[in-house]
Protein backbone atom coordinates (compact mmCIF):
# COMPACT_ATOMS: atom_id res chain seq x y z
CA UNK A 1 -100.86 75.62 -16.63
CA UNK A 2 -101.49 76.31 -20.27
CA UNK A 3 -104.12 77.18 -22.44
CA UNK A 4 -105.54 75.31 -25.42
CA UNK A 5 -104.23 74.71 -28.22
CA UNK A 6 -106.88 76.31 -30.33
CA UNK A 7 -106.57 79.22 -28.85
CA UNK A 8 -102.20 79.83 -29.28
CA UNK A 9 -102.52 80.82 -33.48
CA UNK A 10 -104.25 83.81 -32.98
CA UNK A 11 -104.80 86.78 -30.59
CA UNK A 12 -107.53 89.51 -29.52
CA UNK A 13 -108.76 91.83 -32.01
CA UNK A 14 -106.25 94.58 -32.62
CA UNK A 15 -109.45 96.46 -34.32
CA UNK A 16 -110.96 96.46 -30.53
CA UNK A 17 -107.29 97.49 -29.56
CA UNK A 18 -107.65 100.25 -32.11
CA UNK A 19 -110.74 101.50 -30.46
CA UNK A 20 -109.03 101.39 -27.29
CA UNK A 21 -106.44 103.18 -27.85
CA UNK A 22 -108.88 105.94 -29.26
CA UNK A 23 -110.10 106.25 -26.18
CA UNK A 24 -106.87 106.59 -23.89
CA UNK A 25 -105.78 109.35 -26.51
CA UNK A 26 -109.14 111.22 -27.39
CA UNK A 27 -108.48 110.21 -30.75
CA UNK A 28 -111.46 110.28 -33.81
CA UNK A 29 -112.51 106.53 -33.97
CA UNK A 30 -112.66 105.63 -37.76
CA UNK A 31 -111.40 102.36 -36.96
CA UNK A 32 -114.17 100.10 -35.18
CA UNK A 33 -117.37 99.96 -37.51
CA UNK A 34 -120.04 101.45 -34.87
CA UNK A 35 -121.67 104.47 -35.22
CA UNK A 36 -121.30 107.85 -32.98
CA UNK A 37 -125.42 108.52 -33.18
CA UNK A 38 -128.37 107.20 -32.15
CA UNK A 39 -131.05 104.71 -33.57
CA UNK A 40 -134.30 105.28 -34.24
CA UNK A 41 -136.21 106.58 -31.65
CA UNK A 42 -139.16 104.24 -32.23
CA UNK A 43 -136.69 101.01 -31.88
CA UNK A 44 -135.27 102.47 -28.90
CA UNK A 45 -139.11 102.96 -27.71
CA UNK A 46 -139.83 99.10 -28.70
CA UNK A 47 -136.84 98.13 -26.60
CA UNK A 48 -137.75 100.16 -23.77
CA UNK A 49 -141.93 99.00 -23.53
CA UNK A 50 -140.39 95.61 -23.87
CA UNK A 51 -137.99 95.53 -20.77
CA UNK A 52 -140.69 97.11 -19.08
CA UNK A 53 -142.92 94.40 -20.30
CA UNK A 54 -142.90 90.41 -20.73
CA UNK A 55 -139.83 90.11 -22.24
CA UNK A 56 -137.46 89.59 -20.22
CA UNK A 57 -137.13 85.87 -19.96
CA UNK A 58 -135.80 83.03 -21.97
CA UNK A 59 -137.60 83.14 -25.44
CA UNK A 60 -137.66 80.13 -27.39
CA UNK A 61 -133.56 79.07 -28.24
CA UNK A 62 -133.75 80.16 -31.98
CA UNK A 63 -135.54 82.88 -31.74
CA UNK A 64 -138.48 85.35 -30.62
CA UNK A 65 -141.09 84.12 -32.24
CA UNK A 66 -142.71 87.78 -33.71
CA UNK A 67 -139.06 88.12 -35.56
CA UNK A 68 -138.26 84.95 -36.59
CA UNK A 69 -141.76 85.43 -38.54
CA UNK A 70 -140.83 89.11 -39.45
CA UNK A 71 -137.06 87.62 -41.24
CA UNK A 72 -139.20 84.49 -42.49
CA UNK A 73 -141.17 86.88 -44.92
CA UNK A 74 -137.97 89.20 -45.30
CA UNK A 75 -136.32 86.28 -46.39
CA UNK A 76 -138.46 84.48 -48.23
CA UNK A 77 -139.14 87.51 -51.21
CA UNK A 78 -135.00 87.74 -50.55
CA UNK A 79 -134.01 84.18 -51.16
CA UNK A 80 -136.83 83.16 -53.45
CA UNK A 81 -138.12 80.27 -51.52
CA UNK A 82 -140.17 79.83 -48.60
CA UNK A 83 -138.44 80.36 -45.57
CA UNK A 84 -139.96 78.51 -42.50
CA UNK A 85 -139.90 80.52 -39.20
CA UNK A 86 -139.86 77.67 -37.23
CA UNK A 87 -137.61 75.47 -39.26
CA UNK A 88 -134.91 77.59 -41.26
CA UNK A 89 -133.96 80.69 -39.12
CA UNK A 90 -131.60 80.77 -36.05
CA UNK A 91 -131.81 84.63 -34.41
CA UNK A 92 -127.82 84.69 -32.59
CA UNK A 93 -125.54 87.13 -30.67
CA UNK A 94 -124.48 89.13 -33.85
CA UNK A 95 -122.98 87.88 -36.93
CA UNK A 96 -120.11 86.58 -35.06
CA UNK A 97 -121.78 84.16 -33.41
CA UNK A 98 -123.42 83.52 -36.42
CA UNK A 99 -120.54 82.95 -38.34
CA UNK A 100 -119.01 80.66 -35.25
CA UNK A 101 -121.95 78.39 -34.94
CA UNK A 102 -121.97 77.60 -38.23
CA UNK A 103 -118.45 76.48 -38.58
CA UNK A 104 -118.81 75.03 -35.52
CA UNK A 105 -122.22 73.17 -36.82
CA UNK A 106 -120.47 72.33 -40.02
CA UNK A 107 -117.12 71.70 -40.25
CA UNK A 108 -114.36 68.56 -39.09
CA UNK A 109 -111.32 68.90 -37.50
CA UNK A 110 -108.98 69.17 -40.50
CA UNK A 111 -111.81 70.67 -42.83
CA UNK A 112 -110.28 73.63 -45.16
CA UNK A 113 -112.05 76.91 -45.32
CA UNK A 114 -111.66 79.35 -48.02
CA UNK A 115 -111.40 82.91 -46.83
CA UNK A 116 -111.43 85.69 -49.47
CA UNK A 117 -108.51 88.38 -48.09
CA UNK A 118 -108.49 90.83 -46.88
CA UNK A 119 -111.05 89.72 -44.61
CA UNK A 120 -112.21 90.43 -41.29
CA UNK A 121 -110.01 89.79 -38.75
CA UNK A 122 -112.77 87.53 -37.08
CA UNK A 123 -112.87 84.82 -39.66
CA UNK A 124 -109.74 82.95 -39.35
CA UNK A 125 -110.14 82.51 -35.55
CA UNK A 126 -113.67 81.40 -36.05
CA UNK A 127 -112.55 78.19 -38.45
CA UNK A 128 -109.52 77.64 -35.89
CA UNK A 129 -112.31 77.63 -33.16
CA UNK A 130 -113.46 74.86 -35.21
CA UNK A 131 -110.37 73.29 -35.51
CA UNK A 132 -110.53 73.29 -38.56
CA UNK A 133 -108.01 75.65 -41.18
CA UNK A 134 -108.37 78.69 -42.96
CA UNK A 135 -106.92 78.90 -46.53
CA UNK A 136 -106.39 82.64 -47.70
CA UNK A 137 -107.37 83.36 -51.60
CA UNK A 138 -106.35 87.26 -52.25
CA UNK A 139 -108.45 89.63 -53.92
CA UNK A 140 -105.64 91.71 -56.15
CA UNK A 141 -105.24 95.67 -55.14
CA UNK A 142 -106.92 97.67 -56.81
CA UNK A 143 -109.90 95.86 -58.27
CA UNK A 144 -110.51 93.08 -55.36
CA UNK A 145 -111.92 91.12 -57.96
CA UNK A 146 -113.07 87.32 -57.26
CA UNK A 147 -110.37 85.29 -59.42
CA UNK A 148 -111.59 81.78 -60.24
CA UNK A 149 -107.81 80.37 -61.13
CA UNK A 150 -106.70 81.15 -57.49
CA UNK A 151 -109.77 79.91 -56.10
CA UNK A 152 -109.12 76.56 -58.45
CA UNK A 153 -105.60 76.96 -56.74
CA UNK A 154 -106.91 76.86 -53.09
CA UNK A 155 -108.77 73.65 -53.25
CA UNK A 156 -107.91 70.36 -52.00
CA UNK A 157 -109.31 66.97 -50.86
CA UNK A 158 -109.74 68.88 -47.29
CA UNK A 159 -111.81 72.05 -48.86
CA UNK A 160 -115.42 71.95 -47.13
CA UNK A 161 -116.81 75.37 -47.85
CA UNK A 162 -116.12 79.07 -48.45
CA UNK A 163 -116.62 81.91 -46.10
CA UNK A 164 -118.20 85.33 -48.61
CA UNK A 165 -118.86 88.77 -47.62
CA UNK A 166 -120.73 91.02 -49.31
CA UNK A 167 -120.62 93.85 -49.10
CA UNK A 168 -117.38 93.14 -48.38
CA UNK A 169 -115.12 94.62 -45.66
CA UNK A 170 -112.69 96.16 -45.68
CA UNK A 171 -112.77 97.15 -49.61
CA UNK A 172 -116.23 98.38 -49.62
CA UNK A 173 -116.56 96.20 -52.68
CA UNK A 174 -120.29 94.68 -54.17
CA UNK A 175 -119.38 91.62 -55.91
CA UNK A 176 -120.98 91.96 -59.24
CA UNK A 177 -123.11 89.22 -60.99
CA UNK A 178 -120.35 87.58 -62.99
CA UNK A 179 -118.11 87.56 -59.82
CA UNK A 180 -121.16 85.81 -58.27
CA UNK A 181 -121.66 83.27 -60.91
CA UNK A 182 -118.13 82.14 -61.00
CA UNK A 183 -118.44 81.59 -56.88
CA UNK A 184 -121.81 79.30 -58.03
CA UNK A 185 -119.98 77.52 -60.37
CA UNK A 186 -117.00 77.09 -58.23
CA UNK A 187 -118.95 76.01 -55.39
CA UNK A 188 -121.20 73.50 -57.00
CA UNK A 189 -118.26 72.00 -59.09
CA UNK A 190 -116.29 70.69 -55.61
CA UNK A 191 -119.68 70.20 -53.47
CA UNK A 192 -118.97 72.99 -51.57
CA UNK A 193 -121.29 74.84 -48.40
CA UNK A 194 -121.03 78.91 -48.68
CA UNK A 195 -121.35 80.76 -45.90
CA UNK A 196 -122.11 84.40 -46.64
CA UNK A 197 -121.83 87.65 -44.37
CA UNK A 198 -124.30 90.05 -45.27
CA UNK A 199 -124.62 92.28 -42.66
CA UNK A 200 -124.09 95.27 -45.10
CA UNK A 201 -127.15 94.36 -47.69
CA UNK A 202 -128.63 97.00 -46.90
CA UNK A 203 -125.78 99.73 -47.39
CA UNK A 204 -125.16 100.19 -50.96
CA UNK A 205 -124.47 102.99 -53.00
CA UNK A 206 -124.81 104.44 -57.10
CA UNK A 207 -128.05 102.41 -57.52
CA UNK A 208 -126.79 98.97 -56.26
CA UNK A 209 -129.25 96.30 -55.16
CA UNK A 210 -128.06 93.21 -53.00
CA UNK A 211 -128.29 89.97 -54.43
CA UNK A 212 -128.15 87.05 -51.50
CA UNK A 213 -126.10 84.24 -53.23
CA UNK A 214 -128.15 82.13 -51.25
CA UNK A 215 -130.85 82.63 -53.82
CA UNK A 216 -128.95 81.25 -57.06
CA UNK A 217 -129.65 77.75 -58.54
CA UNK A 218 -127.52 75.66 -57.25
CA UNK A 219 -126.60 77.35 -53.74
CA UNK A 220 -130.28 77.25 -52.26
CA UNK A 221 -129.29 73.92 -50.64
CA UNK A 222 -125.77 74.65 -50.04
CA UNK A 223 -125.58 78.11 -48.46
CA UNK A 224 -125.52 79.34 -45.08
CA UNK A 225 -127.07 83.26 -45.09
CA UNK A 226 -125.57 85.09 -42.00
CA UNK A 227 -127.49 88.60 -41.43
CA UNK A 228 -127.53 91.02 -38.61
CA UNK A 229 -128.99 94.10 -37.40
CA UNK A 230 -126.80 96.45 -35.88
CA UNK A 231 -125.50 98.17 -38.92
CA UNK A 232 -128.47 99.01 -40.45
CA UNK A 233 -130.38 99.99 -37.39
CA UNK A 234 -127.43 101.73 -35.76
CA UNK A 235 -127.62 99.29 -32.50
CA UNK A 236 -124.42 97.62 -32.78
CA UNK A 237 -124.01 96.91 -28.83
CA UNK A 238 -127.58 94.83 -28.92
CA UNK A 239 -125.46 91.92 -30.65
CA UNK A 240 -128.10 90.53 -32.73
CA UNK A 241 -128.02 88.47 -35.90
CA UNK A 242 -129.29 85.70 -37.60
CA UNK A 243 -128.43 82.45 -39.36
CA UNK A 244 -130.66 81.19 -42.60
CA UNK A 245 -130.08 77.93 -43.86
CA UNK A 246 -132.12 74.76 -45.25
CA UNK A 247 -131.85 71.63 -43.20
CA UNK A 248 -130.32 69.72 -42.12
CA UNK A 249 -127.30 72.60 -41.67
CA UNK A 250 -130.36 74.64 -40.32
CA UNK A 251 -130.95 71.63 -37.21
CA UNK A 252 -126.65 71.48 -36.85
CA UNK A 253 -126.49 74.98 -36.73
CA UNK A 254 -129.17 75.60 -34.04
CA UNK A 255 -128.24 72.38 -31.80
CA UNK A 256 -124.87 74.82 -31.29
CA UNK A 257 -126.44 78.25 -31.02
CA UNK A 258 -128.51 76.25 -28.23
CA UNK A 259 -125.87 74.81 -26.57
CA UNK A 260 -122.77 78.15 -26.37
CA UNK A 261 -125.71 81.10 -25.53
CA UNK A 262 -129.11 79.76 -25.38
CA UNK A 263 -130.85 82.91 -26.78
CA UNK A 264 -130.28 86.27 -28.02
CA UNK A 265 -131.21 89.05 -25.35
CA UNK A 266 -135.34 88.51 -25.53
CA UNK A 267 -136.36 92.43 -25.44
CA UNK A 268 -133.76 93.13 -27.16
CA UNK A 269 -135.36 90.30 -29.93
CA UNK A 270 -138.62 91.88 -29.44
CA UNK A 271 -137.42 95.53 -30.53
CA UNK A 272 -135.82 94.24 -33.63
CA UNK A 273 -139.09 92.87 -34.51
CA UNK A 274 -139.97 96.28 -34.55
CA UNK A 275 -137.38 97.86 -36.23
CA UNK A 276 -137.85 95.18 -39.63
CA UNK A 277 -141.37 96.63 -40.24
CA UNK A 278 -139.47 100.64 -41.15
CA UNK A 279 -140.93 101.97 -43.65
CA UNK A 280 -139.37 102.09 -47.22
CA UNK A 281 -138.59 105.69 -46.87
CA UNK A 282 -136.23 104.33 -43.91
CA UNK A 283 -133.76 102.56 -45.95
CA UNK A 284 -133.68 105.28 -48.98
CA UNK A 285 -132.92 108.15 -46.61
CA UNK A 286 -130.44 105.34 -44.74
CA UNK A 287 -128.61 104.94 -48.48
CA UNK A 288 -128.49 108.73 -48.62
CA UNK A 289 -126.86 109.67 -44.93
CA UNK A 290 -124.74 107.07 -45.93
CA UNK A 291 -123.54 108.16 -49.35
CA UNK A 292 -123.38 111.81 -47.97
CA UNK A 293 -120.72 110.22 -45.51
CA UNK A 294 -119.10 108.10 -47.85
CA UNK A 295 -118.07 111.74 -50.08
CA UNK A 296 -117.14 113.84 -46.88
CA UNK A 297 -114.61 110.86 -45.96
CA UNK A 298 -113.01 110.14 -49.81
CA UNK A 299 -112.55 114.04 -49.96
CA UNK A 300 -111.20 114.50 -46.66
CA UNK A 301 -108.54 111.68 -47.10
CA UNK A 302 -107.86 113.15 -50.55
CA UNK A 303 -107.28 116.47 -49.27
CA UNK A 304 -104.88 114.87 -46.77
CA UNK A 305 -102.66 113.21 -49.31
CA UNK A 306 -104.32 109.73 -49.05
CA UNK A 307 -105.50 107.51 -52.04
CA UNK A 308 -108.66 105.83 -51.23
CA UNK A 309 -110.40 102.89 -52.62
CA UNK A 310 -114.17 104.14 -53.44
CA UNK A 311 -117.19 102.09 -51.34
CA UNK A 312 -119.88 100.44 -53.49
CA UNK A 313 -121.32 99.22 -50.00
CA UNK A 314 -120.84 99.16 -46.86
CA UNK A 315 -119.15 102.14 -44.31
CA UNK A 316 -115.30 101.49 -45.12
CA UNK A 317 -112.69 101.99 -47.33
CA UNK A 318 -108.92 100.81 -47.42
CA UNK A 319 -106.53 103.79 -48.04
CA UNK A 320 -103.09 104.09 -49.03
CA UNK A 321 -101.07 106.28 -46.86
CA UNK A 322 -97.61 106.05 -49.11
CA UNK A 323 -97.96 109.42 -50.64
CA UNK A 324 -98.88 111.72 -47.87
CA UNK A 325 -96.45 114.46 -47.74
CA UNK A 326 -94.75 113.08 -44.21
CA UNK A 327 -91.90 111.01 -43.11
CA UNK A 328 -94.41 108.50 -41.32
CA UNK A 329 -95.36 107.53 -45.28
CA UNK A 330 -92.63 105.39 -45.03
CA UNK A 331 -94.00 103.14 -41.91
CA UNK A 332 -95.34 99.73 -42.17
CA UNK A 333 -99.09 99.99 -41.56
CA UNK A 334 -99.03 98.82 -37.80
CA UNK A 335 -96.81 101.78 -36.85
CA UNK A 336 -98.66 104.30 -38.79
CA UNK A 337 -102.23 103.30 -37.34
CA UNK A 338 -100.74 103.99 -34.06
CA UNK A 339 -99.35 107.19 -34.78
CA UNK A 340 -101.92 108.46 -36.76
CA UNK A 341 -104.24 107.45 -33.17
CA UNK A 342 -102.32 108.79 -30.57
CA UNK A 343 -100.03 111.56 -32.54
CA UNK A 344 -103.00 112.99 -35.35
CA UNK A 345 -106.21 111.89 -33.45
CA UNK A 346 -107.52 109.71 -35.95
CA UNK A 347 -108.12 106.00 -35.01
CA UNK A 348 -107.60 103.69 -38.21
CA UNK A 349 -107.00 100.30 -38.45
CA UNK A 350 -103.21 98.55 -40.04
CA UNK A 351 -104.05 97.05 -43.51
CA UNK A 352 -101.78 94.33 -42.39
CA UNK A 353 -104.66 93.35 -40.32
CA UNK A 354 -107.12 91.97 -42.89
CA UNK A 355 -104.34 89.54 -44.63
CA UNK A 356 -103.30 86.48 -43.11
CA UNK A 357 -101.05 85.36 -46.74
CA UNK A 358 -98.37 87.56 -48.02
CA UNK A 359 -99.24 90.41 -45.33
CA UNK A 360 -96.47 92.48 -46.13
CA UNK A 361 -96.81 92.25 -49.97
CA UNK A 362 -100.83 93.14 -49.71
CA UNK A 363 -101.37 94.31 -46.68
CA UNK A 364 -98.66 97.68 -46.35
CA UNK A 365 -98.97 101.27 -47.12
CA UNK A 366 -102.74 101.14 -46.36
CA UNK A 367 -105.20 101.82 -43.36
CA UNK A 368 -109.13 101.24 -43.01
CA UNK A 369 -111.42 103.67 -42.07
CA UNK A 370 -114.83 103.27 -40.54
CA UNK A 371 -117.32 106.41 -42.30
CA UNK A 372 -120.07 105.07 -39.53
CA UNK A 373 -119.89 108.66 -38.33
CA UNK A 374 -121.62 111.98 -37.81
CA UNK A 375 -121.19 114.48 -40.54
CA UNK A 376 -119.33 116.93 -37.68
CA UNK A 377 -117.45 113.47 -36.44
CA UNK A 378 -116.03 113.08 -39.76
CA UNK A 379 -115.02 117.04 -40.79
CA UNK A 380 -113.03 116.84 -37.23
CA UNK A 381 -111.27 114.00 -38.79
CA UNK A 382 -110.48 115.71 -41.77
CA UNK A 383 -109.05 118.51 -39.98
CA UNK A 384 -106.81 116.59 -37.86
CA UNK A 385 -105.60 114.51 -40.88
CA UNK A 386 -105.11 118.13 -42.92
CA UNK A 387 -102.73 119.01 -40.46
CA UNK A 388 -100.56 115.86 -40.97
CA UNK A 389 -98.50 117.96 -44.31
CA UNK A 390 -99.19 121.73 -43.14
């Protein structure tokens, strides 16, 4: 007996390992990007009245109807064109799924995908799911800059589309608007679909605002918008996301959502209808716990002899470990996230993780950390990590 082929080139998340590990040691868990507090109490409320409610059946495949209608208008002042509830949105199990489906929905066997590294760990598997393969294009330390020669460099007669996140993880990074125009450029020049992860949009820092690519000329048609909840709405275990796109990827897409999980957890649906109509004063005092996080981590690392990359969005940032005043600073990344989780207390995840090209050149000397935490979570952190030098 033997398993698939598809499924022999890669193997479980070692950022899920990370976070188990925490837990057999009592370690800090800055590695897994899921907050340690609670939503808001009126979401949890929506979720509750629903379950005790109507909601607890089937709801139509892509979607309950009240929030496809609630992203429809969210999406429509977001992407600058009218998005059709009942035509261009598929509500899915997280961006995962998301992500999945369409590569599932949209590419060959054989088909190339461009993946911008370091990436999450999740994307390769998804285009090998597909059968189809993953080609790596590096970001250069310390910048992470988009670099139109190596993305000139990556394509062949096999290319099909590119796979974008931003905000990105694990830098942190906001890809600015002449990163973004190169990407449009790129992507209309070799009749290319883009596929962006934006489950951070709504997590940015210094005055940033999110721009969806999916709303420049020349990428309406061709891009695939994957979105999600759990992030902003702390709910991260409800698995709930969404996939935007104009047909027909929007029909491919859904035929596949409807086909590997049916629906997305109906009261679960029905809360995160809910939690879309916060007020504005939500998402500003969101942006502030945030960036209040974001400075107790950078100072904490910096206190413990780390050098860390500084987030423009999202709740991570990639650290280098190499001049911490301890013999460990010599350890390839693998070893040191281990010992840093079950010697220090402090769950982190290898930077060797997020490259799949040149992994020791790029991806040594660093760790991620997840800020996703409570202001007390984080200053026990930082004294654990103090004591790594004293």
């Amino acid at each position: 007996m033997y398993p698939a082929t598809r499924t022999t080139n890669f193997n479980q998340s070692m950022i899920r390992e990370m976070t188990r590990l925490a837990m057999q040691h009592n370690a800090v868990n800055l590695s897994q990007g899921f907050p340690d507090f609670d939503p808001p109490e009126e979401i949890v409320n929506a979720a509750v009245e629903a379950i005790r409610g109507e909601a607890n059946q089937y709801t139509v495949t892509w979607g309950y109807p009240p929030l496809r209608q609630a992203l429809a208008e969210q999406y429509t002042a977001q992407l600058g064109w009218p998005v059709d509830p009942d035509v261009h949105i598929c509500v899915v199990c997280g961006v995962t799924e998301g992500i999945t489906t369409s590569l599932l929905a949209l590419l060959n066997p054989g088909d190339e995908l461009i993946i911008l590294e370091p990436g999450h760990e999740n994307f390769r598997p998804s285009a090998l799911l597909a059968d189809a393969n993953a080609i790596p294009v590096v970001l250069e330390t310390p910048n992470y800059r988009i670099d139109a020669d190596r993305l000139e460099a990556a394509v062949t007669d096999r290319t099909r589309a590119l796979l974008l996140n931003t905000p990105h993880n694990p830098t942190g990074r906001v890809f600015d608007g002449d990163e973004i125009r190169t990407l449009a450029e790129f992507m209309n020049r070799h009749n290319l679909i883009l596929i962006t992860d934006e489950i951070y949009d709504r997590i940015l820092y210094d005055g940033r605002e999110h721009v969806s690519p999916g709303s420049l000329e020349g990428l309406v048609e061709r891009t695939v918008t994957v979105g999600g909840l759990g992030k902003s709405f702390a709910v991260t275990g409800w698995r709930l996301g969404y996939v935007i796109a104009r047909e027909p990827l929007a029909s491919a897409i859904r035929a596949v959502h409807d086909y590997s999980t049916i629906c997305a957890p109906t009261p679960l649906q029905a809360a995160a209808a809910a939690a879309l109509n916060q007020p504005t004063d939500y998402w500003q005092q969101m942006r502030e716990e945030y960036g209040e996080r974001r400075e107790v981590m950078l100072e904490m690392l910096r206190t413990a002899g780390f050098r860390a990359v500084r987030p423009e969005g999202s709740y991570y940032t990639m650290a280098d470990y190499t001049g911490i005043d301890a013999p460990q600073s010599e350890w390839d990344s693998h070893r040191f996230a281990r010992w840093l989780t079950t010697e220090v207390g402090v769950a982190s995840v290898a930077g060797i993780n997020f490259y799949t090209r040149d992994r020791e050149k790029y991806g040594e000397g660093i760790v991620r950390f997840a800020f996703a935490k409570r202001i007390e979570t984080l200053h026990e952190a930082g004294r654990r990590l103090a004591a790594i030098s004293n």
